[in-house]
Protein backbone atom coordinates (compact mmCIF):
# COMPACT_ATOMS: atom_id res chain seq x y z
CA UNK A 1 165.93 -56.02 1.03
CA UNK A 2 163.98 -53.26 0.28
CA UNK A 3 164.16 -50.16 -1.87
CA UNK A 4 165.04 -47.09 -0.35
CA UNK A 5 163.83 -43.96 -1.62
CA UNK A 6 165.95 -41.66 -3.45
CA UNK A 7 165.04 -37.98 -3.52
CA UNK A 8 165.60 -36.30 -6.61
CA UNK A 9 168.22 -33.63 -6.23
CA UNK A 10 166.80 -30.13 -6.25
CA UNK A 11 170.24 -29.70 -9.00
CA UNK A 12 168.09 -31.78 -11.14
CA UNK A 13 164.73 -30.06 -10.22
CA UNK A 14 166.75 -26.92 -11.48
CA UNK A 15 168.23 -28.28 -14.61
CA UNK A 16 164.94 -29.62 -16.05
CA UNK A 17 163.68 -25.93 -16.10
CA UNK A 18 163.67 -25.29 -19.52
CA UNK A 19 164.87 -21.43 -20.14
CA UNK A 20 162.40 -19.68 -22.56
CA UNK A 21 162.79 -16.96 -24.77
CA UNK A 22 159.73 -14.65 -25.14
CA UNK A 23 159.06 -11.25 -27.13
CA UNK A 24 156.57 -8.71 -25.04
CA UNK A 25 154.28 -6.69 -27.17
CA UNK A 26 156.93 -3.64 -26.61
CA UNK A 27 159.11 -5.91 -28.79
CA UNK A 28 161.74 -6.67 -25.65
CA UNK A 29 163.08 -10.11 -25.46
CA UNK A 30 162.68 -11.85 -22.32
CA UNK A 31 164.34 -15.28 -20.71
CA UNK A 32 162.07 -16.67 -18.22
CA UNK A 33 161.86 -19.40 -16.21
CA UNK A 34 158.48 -20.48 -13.91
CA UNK A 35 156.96 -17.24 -14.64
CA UNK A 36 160.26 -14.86 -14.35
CA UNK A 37 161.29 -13.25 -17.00
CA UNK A 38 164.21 -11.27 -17.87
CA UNK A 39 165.48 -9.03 -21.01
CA UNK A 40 168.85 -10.62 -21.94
CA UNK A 41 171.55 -9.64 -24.84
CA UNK A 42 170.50 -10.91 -27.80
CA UNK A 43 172.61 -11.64 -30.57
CA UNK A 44 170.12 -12.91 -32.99
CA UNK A 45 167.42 -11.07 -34.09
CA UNK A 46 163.83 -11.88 -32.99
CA UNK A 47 161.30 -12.76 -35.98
CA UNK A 48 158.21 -10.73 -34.15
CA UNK A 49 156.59 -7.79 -36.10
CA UNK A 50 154.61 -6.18 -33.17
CA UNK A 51 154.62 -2.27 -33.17
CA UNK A 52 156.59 -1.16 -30.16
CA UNK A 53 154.25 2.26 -29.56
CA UNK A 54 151.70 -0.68 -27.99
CA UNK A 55 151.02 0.72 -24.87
CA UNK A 56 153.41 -1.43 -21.88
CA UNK A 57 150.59 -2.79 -19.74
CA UNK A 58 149.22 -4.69 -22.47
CA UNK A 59 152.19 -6.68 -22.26
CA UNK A 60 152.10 -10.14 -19.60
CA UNK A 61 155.64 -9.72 -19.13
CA UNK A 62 155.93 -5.96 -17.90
CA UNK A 63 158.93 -4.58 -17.50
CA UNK A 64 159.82 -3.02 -14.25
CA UNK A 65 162.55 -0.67 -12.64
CA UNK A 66 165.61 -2.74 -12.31
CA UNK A 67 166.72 -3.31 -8.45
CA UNK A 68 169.68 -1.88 -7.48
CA UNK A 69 171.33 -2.94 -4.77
CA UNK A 70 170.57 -1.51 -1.41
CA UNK A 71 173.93 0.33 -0.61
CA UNK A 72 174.84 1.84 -3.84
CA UNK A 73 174.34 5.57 -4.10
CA UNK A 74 174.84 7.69 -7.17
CA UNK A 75 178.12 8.89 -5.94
CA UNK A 76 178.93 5.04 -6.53
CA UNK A 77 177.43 4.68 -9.82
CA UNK A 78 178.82 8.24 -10.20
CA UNK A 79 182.88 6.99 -9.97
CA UNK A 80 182.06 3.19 -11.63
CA UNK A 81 180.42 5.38 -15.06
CA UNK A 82 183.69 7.87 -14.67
CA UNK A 83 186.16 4.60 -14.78
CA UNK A 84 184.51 3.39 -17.76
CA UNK A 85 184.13 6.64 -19.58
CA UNK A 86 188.02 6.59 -19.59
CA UNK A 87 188.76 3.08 -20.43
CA UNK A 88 186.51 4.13 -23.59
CA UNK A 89 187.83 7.18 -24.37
CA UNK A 90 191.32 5.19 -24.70
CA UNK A 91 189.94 2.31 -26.25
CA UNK A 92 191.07 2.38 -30.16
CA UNK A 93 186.86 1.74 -30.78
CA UNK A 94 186.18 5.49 -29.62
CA UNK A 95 188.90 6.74 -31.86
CA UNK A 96 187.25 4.82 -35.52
CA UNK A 97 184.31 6.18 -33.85
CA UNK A 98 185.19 9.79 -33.38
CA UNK A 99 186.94 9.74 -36.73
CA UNK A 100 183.67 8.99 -38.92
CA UNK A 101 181.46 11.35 -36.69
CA UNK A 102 184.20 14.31 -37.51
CA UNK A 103 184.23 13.31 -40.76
CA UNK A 104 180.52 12.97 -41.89
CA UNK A 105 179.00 15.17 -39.77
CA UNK A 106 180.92 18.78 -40.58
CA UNK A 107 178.19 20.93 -42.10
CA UNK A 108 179.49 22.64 -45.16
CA UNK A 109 180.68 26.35 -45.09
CA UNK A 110 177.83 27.75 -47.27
CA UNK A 111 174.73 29.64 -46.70
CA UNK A 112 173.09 26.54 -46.29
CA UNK A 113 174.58 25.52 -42.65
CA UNK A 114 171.59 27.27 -41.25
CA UNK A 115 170.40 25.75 -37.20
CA UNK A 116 167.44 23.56 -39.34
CA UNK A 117 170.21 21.34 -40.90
CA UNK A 118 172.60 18.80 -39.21
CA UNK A 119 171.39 17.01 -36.10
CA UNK A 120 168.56 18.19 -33.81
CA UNK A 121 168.47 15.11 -31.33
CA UNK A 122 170.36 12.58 -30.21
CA UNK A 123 168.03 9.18 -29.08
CA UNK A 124 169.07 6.33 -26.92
CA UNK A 125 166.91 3.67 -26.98
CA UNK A 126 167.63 0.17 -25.22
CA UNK A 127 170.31 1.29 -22.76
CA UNK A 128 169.22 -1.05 -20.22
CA UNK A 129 169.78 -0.77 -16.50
CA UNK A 130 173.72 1.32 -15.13
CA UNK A 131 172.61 -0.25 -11.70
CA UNK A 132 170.63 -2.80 -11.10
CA UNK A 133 169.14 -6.37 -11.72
CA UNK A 134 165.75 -7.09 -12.72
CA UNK A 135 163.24 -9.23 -10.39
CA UNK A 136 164.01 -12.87 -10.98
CA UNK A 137 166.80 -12.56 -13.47
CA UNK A 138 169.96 -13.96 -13.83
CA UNK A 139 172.27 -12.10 -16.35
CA UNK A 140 174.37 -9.03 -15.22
CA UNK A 141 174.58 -6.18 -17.64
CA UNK A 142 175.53 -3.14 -15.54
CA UNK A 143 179.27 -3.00 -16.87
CA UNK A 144 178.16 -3.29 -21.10
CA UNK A 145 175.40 -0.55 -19.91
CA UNK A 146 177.72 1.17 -18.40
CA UNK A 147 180.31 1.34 -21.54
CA UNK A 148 177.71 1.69 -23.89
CA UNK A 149 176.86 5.32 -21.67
CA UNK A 150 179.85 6.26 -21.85
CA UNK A 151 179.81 5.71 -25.68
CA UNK A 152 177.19 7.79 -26.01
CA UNK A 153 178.22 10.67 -23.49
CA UNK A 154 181.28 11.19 -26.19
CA UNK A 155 178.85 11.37 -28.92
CA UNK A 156 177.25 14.10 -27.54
CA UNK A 157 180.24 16.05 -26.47
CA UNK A 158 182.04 15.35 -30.27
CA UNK A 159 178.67 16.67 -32.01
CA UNK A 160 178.86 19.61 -29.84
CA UNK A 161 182.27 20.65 -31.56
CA UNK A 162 180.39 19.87 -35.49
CA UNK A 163 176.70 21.50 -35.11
CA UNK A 164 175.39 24.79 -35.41
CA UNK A 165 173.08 24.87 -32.58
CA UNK A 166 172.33 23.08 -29.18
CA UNK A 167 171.26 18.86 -29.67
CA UNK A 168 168.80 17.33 -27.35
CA UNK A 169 169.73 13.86 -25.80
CA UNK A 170 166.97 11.67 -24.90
CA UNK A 171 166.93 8.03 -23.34
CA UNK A 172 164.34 5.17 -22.90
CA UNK A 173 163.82 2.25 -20.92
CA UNK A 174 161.45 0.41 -19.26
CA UNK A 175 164.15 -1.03 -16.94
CA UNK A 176 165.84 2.50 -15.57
CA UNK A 177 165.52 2.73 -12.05
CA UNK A 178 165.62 6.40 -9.65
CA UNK A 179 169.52 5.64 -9.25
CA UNK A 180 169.81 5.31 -13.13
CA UNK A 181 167.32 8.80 -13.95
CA UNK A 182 169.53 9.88 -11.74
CA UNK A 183 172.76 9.52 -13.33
CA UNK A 184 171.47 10.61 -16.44
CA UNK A 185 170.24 13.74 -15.61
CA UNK A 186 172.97 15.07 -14.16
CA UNK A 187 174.64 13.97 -17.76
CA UNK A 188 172.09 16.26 -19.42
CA UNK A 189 170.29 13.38 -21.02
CA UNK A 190 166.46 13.54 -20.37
CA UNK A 191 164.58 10.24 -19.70
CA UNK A 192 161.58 9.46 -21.58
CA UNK A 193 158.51 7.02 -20.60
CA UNK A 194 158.30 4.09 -23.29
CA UNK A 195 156.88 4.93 -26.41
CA UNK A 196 157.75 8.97 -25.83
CA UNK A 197 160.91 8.26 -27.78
CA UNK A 198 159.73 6.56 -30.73
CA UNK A 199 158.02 9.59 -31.40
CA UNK A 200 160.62 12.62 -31.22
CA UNK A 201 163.09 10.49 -34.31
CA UNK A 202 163.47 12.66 -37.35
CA UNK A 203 165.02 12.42 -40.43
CA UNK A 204 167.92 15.12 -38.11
CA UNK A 205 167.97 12.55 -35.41
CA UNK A 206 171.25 10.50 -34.16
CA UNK A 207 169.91 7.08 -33.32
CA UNK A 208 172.22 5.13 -30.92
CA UNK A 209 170.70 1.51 -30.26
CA UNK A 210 173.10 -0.68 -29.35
CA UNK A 211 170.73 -2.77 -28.29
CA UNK A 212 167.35 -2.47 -30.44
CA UNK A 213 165.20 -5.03 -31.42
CA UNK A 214 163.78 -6.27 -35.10
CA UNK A 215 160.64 -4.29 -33.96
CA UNK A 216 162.04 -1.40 -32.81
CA UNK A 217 164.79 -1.14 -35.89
CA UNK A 218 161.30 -1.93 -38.57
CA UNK A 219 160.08 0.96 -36.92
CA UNK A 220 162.49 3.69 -36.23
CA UNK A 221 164.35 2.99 -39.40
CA UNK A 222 160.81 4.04 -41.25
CA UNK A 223 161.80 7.58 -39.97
CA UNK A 224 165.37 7.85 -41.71
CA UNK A 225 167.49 8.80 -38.93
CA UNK A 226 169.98 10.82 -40.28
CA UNK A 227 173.06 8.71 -38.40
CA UNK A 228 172.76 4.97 -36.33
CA UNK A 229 174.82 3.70 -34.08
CA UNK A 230 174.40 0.15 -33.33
CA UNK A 231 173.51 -2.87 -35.04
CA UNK A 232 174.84 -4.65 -37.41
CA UNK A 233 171.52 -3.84 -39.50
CA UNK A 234 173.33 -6.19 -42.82
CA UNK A 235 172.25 -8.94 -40.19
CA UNK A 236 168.58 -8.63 -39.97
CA UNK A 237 166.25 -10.02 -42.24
CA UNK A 238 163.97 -7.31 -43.05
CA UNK A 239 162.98 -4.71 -46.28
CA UNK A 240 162.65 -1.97 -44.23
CA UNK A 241 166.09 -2.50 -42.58
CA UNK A 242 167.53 -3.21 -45.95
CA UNK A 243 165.98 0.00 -47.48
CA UNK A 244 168.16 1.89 -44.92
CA UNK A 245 171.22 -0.08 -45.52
CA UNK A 246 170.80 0.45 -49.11
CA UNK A 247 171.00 4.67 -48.48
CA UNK A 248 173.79 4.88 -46.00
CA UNK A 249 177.63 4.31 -45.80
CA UNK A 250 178.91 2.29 -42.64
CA UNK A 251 182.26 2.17 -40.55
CA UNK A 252 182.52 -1.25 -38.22
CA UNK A 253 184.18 -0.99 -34.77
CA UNK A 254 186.89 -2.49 -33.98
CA UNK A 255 186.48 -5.01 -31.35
CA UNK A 256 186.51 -3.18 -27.55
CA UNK A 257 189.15 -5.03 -25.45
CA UNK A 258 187.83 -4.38 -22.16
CA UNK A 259 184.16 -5.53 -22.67
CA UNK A 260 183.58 -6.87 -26.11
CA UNK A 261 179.96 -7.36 -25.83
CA UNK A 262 179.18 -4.15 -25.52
CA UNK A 263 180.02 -3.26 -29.14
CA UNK A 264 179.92 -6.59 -30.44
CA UNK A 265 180.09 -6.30 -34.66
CA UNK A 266 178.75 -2.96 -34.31
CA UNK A 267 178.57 0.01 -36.80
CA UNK A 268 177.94 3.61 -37.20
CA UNK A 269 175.41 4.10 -40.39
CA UNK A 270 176.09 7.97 -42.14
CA UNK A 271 174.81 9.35 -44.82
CA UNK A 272 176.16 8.45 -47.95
CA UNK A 273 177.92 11.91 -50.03
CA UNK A 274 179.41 13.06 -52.99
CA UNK A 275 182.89 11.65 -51.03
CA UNK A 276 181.66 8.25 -50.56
């Protein structure tokens, strides 16, 4: 009797797709399957060296706005960012947080405490998209962007209360879509085209990069930001990193309950003082 002919199952077809990690010349990592690609949470840090200022279209794997999907509007994204600003403002991680900022950025009572000390800026870089997906990708990471916004929308406002003079917030990402600009202008945080960033951090700069890259950290960290949030930098195999390290005292967050993720084994770096 003969044969008959099995087809394979397309389960199989699907499973024998390898998933590949790639690093663009903008230093984003990337999983990608038959030509997609995707930037994914990383939790191990990528071994590439290439300069992040390289210009994006150079890059095979350009990043584009992230889709959102068609019936959101910002009012949506609007109410979903309020719900998670208050789960974070409860969240015993905010309060470790808010502690260290009070506590190591006060500018002394003296003559000195003129507006060109303290902080000057405040730089997000890496936020990802707050509302969509990206074009042939898999992984979901609205809510962790989400959290991690509303992390840094109470950095701002504590800083407010602890420097002399008005801060700049600035935030860049290949991925952020109208809806996202959007949101974030109307949080008083300016969007910058990739590498625009890179190039405003100063030695008076708050760095928050919860989700940076070994490129990106090799080359901001070359600057000195005065404070980072992000990390852990004690994980990343690299002398400039470890320079930085070496000049700065560190607080770890506790773990966030409602998303842990979003904060996972992260830090705040400060400058290290006469109270350290």
């Amino acid at each position: 009797m003969p044969h008959s002919s099995r087809k394979k199952s397309s389960r199989n077809q699907a499973t024998s797709q390898k998933r590949l990690e790639i690093t663009d010349a903008a230093g984003w990592t990337h999983v990608t399957t038959s030509g997609n690609a995707r930037r994914c949470v990383r939790t191990t840090t990528t071994t590439t060296t290439t300069n992040p200022s390289t210009h994006q279209q150079d890059s095979p794997s350009h990043f584009t706005p992230a889709e959102a999907p068609p019936k959101l509007t910002l009012d949506d994204l609007h109410a979903q960012f309020q719900h998670s600003l208050r789960t974070w403002k409860d969240s015993p991680t905010w309060s470790v947080v808010e502690k260290t900022l009070l506590q190591h950025t006060q500018l002394p009572p003296t003559p000195d405490a003129q507006p060109d000390n303290g902080i000057d800026s405040i730089i997000c870089i890496g936020l990802g998209s707050l509302s969509g997906f990206l074009r042939g990708g898999w992984v979901d990471r609205r809510t962790v962007s989400l959290y991690q916004l509303a992390a840094l929308v109470c950095v701002v406002d504590c800083l407010k209360t602890t420097q002399p003079h008005p801060i700049k917030t600035y935030a860049q990402d290949p991925v952020f879509n109208d809806l996202d600009k959007s949101l974030l202008a109307s949080l008083d945080i300016t969007v910058l085209e990739t590498p625009l960033a890179f190039e405003k951090i100063s030695s008076r700069t708050f760095l928050f990069c919860p989700g940076a890259e070994r490129a990106h950290l090799e080359q901001v960290l070359a600057v000195n930001p005065a404070f980072v949030f992000g990390g852990p930098l004690e994980d990343v195999e690299s002398q400039e990193v470890c320079r930085f390290v070496a000049t700065r005292g560190s607080v770890r967050l506790p773990q966030f309950e409602e998303q842990e993720h979003a904060f996972w084994h992260m830090r705040v770096y400060y400058p290290q003082d006469e109270r350290d």
